[in-house]
PDB file of N, CA and C in Angstrom:
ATOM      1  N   UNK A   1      -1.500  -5.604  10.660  1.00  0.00           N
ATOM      2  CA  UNK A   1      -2.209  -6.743  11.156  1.00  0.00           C
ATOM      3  C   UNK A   1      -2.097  -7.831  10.091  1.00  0.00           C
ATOM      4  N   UNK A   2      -1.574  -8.827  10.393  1.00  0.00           N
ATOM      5  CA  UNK A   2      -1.370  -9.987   9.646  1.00  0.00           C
ATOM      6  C   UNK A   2      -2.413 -11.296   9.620  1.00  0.00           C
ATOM      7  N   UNK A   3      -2.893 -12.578   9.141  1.00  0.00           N
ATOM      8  CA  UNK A   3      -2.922 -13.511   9.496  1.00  0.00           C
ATOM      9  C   UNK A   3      -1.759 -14.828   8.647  1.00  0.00           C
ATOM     10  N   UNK A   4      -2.233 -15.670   8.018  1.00  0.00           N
ATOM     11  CA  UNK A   4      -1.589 -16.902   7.568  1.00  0.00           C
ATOM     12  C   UNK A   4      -1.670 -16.363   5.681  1.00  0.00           C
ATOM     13  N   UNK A   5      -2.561 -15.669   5.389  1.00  0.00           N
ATOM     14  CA  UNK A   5      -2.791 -15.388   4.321  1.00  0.00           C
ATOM     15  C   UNK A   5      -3.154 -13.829   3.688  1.00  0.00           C
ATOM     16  N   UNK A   6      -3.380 -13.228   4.325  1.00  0.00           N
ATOM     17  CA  UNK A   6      -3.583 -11.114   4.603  1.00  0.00           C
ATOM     18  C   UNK A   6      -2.519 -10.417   5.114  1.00  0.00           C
ATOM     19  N   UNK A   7      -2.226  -9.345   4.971  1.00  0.00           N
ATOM     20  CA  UNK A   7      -1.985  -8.441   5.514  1.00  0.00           C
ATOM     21  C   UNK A   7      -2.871  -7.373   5.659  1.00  0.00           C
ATOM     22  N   UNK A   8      -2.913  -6.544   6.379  1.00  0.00           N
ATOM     23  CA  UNK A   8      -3.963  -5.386   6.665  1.00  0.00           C
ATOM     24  C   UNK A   8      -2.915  -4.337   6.900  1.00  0.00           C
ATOM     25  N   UNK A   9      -2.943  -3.537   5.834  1.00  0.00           N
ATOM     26  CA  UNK A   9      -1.969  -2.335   6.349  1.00  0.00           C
ATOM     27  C   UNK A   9      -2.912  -0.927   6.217  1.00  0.00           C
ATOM     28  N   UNK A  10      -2.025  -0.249   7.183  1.00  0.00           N
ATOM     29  CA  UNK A  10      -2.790   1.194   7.913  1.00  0.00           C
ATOM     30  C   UNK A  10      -1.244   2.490   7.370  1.00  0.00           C
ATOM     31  N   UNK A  11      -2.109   3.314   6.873  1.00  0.00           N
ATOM     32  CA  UNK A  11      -0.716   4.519   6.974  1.00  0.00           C
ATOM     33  C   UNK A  11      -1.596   5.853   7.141  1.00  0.00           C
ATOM     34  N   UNK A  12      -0.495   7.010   7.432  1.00  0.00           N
ATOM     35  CA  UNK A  12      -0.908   7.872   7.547  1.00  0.00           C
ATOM     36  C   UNK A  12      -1.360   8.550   6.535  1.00  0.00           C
ATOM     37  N   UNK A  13      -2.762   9.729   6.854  1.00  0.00           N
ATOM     38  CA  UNK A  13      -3.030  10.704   5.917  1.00  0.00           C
ATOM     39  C   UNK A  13      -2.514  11.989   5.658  1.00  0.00           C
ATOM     40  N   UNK A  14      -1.617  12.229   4.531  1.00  0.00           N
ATOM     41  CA  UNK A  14      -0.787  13.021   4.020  1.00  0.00           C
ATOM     42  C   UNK A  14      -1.854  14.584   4.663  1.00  0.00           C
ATOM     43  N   UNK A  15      -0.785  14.976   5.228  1.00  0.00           N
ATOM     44  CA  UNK A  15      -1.179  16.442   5.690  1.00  0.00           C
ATOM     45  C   UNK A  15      -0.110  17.854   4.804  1.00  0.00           C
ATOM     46  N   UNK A  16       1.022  17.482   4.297  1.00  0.00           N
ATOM     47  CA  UNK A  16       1.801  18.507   3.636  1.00  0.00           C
ATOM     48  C   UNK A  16       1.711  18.070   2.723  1.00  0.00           C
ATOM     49  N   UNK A  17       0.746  18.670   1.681  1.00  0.00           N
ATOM     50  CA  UNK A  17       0.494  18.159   0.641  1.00  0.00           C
ATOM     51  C   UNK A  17       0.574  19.523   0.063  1.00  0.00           C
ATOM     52  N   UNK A  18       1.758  20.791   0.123  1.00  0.00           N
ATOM     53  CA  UNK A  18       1.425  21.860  -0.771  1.00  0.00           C
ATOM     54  C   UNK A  18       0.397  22.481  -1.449  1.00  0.00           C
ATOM     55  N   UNK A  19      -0.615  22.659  -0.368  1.00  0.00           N
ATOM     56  CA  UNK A  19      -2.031  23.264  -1.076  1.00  0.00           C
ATOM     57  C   UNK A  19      -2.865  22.627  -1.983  1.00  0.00           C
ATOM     58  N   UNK A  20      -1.858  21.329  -2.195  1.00  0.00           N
ATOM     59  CA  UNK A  20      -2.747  20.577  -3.532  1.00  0.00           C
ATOM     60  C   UNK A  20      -3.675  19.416  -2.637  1.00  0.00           C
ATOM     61  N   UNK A  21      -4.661  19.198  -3.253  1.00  0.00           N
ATOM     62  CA  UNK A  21      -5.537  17.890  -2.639  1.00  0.00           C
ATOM     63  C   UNK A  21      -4.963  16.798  -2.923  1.00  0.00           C
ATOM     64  N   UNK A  22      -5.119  16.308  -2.217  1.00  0.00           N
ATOM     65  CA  UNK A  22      -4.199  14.718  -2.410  1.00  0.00           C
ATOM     66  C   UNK A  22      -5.653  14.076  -3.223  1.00  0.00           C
ATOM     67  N   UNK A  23      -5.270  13.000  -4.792  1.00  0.00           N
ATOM     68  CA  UNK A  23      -6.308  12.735  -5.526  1.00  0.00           C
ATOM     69  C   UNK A  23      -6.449  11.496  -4.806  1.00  0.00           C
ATOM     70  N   UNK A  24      -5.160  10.671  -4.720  1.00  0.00           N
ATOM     71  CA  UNK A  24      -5.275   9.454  -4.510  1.00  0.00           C
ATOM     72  C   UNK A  24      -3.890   9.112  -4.146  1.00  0.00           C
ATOM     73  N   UNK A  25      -4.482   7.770  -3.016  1.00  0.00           N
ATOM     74  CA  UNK A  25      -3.117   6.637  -2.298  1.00  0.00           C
ATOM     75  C   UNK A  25      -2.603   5.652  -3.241  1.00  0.00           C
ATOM     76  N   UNK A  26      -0.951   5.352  -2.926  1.00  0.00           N
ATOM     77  CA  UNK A  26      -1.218   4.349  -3.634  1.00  0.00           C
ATOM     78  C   UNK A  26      -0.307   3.309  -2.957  1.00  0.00           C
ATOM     79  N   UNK A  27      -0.742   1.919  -2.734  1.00  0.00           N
ATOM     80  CA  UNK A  27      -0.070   1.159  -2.102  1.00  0.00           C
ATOM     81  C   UNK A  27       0.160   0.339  -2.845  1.00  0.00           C
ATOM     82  N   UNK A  28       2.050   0.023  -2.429  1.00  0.00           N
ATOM     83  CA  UNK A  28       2.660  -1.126  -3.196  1.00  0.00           C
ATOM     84  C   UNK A  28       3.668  -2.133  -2.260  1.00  0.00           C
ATOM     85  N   UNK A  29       3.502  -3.005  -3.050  1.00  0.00           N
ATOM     86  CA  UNK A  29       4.428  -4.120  -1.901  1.00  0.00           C
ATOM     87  C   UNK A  29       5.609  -5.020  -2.952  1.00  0.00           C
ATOM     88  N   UNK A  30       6.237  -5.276  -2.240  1.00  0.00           N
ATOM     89  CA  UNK A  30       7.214  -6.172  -2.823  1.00  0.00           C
ATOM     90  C   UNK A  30       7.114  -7.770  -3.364  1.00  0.00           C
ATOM     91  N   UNK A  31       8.117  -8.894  -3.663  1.00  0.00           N
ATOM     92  CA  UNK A  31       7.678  -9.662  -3.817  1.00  0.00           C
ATOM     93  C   UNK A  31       7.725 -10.797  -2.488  1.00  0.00           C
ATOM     94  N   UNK A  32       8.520 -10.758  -1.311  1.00  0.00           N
ATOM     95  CA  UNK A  32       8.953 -10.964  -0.758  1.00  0.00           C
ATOM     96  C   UNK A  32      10.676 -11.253  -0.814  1.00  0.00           C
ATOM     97  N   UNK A  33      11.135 -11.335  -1.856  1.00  0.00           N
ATOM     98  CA  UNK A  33      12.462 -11.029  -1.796  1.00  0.00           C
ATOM     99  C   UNK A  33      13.753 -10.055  -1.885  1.00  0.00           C
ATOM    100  N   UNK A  34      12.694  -9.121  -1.835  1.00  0.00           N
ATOM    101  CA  UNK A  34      13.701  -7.921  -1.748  1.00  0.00           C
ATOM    102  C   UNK A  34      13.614  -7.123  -3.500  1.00  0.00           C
ATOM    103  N   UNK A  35      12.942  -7.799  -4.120  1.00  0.00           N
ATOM    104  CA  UNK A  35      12.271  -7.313  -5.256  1.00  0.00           C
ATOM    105  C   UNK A  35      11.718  -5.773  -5.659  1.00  0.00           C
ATOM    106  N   UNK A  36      11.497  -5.740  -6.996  1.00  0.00           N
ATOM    107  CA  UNK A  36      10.719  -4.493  -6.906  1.00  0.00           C
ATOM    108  C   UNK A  36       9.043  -4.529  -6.550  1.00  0.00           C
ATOM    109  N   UNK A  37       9.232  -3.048  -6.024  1.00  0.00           N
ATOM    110  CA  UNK A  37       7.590  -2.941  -5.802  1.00  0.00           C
ATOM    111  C   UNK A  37       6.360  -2.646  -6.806  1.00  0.00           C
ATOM    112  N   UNK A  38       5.984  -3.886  -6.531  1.00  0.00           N
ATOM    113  CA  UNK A  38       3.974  -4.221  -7.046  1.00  0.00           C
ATOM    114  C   UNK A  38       3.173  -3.472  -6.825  1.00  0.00           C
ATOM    115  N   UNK A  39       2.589  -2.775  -7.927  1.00  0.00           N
ATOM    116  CA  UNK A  39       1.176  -1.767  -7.516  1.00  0.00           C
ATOM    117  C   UNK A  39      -0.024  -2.394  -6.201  1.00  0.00           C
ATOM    118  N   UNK A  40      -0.685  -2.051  -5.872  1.00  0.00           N
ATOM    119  CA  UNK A  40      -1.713  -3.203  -5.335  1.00  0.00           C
ATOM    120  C   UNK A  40      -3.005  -2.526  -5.352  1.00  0.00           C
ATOM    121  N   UNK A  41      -2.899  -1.330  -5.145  1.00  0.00           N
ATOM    122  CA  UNK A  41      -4.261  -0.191  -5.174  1.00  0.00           C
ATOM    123  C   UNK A  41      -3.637   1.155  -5.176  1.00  0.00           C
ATOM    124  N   UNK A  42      -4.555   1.922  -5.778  1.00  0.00           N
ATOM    125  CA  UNK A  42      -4.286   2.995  -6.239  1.00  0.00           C
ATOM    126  C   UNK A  42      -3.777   3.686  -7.350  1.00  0.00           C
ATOM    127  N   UNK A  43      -3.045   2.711  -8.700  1.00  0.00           N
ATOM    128  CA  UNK A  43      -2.123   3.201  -9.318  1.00  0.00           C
ATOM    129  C   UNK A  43      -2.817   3.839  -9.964  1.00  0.00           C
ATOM    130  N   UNK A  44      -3.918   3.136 -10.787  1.00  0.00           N
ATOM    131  CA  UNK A  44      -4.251   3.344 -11.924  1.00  0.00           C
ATOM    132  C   UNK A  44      -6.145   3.451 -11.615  1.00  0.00           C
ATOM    133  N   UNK A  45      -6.426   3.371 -10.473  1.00  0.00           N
ATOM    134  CA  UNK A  45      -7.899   4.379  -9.728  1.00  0.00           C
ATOM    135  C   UNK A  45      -7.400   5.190  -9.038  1.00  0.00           C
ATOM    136  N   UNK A  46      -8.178   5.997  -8.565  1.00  0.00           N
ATOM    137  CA  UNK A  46      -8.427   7.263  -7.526  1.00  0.00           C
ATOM    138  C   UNK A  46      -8.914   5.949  -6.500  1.00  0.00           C
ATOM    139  N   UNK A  47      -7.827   5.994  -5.002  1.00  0.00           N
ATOM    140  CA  UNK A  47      -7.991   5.538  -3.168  1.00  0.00           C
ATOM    141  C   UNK A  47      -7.655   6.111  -2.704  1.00  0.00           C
ATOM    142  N   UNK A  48      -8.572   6.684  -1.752  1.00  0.00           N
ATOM    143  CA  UNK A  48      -8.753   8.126  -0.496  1.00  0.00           C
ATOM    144  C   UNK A  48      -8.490   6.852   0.670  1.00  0.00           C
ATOM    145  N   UNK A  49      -8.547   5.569   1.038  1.00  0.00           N
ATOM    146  CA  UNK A  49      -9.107   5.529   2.243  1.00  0.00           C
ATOM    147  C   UNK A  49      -7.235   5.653   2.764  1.00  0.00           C
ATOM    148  N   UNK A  50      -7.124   5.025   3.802  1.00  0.00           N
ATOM    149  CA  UNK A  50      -5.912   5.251   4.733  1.00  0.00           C
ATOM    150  C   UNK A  50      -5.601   3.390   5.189  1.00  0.00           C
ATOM    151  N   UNK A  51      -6.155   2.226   4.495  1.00  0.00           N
ATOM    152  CA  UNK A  51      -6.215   1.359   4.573  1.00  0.00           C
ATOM    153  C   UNK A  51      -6.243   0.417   3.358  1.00  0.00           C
ATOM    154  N   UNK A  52      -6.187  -0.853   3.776  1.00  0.00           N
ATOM    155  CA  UNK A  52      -6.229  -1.519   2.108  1.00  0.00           C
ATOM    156  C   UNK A  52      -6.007  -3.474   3.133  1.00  0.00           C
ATOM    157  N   UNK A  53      -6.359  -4.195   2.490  1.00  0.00           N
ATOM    158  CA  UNK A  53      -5.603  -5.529   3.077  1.00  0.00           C
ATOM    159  C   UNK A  53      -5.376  -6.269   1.548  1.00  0.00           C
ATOM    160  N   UNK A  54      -4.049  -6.572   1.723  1.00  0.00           N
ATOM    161  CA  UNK A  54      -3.439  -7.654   0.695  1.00  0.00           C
ATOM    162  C   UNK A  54      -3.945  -8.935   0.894  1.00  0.00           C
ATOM    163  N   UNK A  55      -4.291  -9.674  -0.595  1.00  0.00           N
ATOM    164  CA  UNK A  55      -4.787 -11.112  -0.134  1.00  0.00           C
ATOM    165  C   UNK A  55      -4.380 -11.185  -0.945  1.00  0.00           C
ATOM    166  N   UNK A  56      -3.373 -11.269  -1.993  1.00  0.00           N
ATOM    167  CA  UNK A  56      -3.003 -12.093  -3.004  1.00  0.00           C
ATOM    168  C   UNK A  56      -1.973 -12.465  -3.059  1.00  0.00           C
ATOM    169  N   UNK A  57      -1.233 -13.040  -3.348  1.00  0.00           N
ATOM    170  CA  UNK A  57       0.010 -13.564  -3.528  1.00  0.00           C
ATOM    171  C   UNK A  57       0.974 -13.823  -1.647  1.00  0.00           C
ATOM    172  N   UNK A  58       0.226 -13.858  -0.761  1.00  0.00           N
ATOM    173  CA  UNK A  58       0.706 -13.977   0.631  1.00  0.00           C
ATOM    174  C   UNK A  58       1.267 -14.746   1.084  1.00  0.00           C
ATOM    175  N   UNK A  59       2.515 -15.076   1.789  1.00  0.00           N
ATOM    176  CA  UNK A  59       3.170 -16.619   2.206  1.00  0.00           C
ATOM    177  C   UNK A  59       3.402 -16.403   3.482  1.00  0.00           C
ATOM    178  N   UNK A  60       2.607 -17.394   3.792  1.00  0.00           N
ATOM    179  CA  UNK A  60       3.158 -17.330   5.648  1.00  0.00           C
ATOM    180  C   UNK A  60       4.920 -17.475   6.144  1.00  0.00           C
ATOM    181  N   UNK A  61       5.517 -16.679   6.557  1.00  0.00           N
ATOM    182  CA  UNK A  61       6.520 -16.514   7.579  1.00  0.00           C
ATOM    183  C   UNK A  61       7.587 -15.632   6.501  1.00  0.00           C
ATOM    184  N   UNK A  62       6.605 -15.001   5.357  1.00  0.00           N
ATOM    185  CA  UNK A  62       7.739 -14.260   4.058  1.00  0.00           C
ATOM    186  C   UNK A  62       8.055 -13.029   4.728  1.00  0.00           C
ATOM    187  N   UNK A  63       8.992 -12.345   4.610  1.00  0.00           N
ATOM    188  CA  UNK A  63       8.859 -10.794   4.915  1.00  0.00           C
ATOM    189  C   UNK A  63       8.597  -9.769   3.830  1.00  0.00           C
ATOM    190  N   UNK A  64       7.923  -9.404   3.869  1.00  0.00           N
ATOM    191  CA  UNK A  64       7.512  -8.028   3.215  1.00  0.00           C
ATOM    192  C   UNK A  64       7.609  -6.600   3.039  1.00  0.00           C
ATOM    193  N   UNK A  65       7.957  -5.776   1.570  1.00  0.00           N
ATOM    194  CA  UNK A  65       8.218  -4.362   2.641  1.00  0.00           C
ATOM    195  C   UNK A  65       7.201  -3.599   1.452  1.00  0.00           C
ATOM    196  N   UNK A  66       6.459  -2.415   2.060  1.00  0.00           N
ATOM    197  CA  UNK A  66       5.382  -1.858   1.653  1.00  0.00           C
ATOM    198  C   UNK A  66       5.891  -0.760   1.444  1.00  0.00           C
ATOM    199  N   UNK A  67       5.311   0.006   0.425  1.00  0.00           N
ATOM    200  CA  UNK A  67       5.325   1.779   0.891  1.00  0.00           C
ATOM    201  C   UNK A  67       3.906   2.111   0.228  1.00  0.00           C
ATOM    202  N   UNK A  68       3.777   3.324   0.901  1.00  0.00           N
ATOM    203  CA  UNK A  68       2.833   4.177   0.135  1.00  0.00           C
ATOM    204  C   UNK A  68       3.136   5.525  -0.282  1.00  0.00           C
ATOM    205  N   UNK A  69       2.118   5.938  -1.423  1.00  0.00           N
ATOM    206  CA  UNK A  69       2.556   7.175  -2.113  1.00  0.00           C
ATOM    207  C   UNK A  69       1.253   8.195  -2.235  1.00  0.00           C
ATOM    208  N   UNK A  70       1.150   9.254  -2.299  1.00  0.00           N
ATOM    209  CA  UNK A  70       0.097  10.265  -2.388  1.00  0.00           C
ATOM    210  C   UNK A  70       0.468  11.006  -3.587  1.00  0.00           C
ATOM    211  N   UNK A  71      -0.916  11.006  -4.265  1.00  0.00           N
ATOM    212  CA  UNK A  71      -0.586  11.543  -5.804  1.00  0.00           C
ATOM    213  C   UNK A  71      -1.278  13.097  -5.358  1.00  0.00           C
ATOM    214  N   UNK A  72      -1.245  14.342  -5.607  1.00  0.00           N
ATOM    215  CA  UNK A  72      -1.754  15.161  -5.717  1.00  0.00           C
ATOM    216  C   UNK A  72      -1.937  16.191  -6.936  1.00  0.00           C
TER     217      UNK A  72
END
């Protein structure tokens, strides 16, 4: 879910997680140019939720590419 200045991103909750508890998410995004990926939450706290919205650095009509990671 986007607007002019956010993104709102949603991912799934890691279910094969080898018996281990997943401690924490971690979501990162790019710069919009095909750049490397930016921490944004999670790196360096413990995030359980399955959500997060970007408000910083946002440009309307940029493309973006996200991933997320599960630390266990």
């Amino acid at each position: 879910m986007t607007s002019v200045n956010k993104i709102k991103v949603f991912w799934a909750k890691v279910t094969e997680d080898g018996s281990s508890e997943i401690l924490s998410y971690s979501l990162e995004i790019d710069d919009g140019t095909g750049g490397d990926f930016i921490p944004v939450v999670g790196t360096n706290t413990e995030y359980l939720k399955t959500e997060f919205t970007v408000t910083s650095n946002i440009v309307k009509g940029t493309l973006y590419r996200l991933r997320y990671r599960a630390r266990n």
